[in-house]
N, C-alpha and C. Protein backbone atom coordinates (compact mmCIF):
# COMPACT_ATOMS: atom_id res chain seq x y z
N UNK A 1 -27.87 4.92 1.37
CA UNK A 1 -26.85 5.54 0.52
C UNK A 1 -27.03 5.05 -0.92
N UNK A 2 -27.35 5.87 -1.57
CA UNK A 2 -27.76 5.43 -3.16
C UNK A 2 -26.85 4.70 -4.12
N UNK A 3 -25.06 5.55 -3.75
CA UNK A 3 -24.11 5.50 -4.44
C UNK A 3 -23.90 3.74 -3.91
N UNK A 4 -24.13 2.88 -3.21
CA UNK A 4 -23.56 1.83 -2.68
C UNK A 4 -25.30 0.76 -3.17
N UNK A 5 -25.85 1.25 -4.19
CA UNK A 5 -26.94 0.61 -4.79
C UNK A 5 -26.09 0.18 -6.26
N UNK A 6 -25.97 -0.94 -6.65
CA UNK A 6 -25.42 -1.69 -7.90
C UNK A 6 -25.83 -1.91 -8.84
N UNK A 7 -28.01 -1.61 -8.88
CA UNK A 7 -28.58 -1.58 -9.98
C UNK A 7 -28.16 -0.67 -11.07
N UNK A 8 -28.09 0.64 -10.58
CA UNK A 8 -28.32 1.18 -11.89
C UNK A 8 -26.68 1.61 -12.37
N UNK A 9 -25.74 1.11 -11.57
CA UNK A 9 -24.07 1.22 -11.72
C UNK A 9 -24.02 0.18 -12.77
N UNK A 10 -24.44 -0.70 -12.20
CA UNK A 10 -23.89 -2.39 -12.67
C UNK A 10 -24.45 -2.20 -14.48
N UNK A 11 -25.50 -2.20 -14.38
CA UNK A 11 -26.59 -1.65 -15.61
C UNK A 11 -25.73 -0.59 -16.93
N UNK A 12 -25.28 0.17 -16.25
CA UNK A 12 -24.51 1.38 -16.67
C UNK A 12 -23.43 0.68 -17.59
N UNK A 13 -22.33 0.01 -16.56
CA UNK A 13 -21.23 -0.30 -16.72
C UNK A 13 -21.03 -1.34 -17.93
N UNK A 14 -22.54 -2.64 -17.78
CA UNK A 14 -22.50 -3.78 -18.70
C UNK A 14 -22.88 -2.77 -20.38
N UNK A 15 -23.77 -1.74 -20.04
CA UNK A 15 -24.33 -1.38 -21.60
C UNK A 15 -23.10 -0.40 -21.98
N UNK A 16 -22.02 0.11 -20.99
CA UNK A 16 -20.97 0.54 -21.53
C UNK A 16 -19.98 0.07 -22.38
N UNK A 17 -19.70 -1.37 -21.88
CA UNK A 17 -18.93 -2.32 -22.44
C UNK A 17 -19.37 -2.97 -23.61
N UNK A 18 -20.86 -3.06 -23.99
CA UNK A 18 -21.39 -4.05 -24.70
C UNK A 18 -21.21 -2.87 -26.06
N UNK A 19 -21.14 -2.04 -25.83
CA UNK A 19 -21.81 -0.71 -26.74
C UNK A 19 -20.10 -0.41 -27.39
N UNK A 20 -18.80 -0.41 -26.12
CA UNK A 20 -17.55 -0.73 -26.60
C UNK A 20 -16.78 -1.54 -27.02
N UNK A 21 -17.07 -2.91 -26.86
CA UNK A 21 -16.66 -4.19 -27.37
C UNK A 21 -17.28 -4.22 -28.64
N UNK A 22 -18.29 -3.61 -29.23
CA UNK A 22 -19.32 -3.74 -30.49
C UNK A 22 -18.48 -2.26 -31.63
N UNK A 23 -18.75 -1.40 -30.96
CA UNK A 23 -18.57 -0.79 -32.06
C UNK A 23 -16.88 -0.22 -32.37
N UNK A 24 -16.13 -0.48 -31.40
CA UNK A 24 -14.54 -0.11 -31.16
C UNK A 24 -13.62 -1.13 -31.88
N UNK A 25 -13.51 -2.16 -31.77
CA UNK A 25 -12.66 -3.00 -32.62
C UNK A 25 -13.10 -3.12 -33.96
N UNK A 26 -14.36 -2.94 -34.16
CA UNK A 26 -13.87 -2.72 -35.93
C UNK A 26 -13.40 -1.75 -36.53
N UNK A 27 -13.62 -0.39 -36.15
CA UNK A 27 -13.15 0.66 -36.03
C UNK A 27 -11.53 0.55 -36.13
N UNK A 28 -11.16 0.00 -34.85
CA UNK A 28 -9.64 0.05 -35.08
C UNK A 28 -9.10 -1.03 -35.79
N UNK A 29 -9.67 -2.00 -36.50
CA UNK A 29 -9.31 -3.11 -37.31
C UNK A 29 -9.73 -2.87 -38.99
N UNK A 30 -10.20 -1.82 -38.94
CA UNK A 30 -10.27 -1.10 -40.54
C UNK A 30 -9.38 -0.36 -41.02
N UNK A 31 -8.52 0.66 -39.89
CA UNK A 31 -7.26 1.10 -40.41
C UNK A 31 -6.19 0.14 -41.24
N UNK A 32 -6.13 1.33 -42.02
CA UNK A 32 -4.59 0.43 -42.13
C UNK A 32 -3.13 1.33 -42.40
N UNK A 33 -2.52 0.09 -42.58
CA UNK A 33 -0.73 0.75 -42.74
C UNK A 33 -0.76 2.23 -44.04
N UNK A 34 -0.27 2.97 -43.98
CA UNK A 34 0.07 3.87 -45.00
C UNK A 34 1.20 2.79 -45.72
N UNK A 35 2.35 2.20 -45.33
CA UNK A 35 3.13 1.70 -46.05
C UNK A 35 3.18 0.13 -45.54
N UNK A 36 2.60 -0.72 -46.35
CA UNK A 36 2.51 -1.85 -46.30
C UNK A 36 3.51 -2.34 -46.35
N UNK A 37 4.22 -3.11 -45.85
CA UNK A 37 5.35 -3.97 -45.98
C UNK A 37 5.28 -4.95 -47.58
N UNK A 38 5.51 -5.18 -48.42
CA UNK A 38 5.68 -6.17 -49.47
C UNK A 38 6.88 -7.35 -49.26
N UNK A 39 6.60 -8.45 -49.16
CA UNK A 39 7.39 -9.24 -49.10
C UNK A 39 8.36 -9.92 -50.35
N UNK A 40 9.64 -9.43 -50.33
CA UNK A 40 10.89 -9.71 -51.44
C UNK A 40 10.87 -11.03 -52.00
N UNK A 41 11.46 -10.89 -52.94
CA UNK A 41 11.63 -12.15 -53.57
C UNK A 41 12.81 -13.08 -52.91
N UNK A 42 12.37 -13.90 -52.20
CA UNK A 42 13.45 -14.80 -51.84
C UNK A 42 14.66 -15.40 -52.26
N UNK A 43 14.43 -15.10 -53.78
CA UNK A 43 15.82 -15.62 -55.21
C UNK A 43 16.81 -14.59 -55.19
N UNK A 44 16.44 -13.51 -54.48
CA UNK A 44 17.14 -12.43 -55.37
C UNK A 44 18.65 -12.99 -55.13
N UNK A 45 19.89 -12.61 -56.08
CA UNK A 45 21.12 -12.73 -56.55
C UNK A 45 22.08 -11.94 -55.74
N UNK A 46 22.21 -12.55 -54.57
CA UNK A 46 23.08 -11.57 -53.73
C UNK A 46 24.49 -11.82 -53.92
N UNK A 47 25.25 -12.52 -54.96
CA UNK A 47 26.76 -12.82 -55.73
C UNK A 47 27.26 -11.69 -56.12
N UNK A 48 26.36 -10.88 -56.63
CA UNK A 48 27.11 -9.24 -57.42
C UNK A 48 27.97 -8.84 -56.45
N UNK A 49 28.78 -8.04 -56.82
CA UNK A 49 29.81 -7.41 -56.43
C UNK A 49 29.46 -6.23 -56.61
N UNK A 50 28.91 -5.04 -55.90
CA UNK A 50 28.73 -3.49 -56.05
C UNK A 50 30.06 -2.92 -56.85
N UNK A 51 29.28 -2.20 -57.40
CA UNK A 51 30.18 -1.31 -58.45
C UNK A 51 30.64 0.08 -58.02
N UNK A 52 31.61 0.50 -56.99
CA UNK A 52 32.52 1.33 -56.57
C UNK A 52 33.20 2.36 -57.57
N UNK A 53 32.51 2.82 -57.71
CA UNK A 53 33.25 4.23 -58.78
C UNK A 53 34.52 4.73 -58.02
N UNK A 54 34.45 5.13 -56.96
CA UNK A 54 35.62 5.55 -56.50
C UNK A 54 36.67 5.05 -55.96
N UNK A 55 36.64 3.51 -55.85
CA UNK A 55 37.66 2.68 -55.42
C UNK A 55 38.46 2.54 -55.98
């Protein structure tokens, strides 16, 4: 039974992985965010009192 032979499966399977571990994560590690997060200024003055026009 040919299908229950591991050479040319096994063979298959390692140059599948080697060929996906290589060229797939940089690929998906070159994208990036459309909207980057920027990190705030930690000082900012949160004492103000909003200015309520209609109150």
């Amino acid at each position: 039974m040919p299908q229950l032979n591991p050479t040319p499966w096994l063979m298959i399977l390692l140059f599948s992985w080697m060929v996906f571990l290589t060229f797939v994560p940089p690929k998906i590690l070159a994208h990036t965010l459309p909207n980057e997060s920027v990190p705030q200024d930690s000082k900012t003055d949160l004492a103000h009192s909003w200015n309520w026009p209609w109150y």
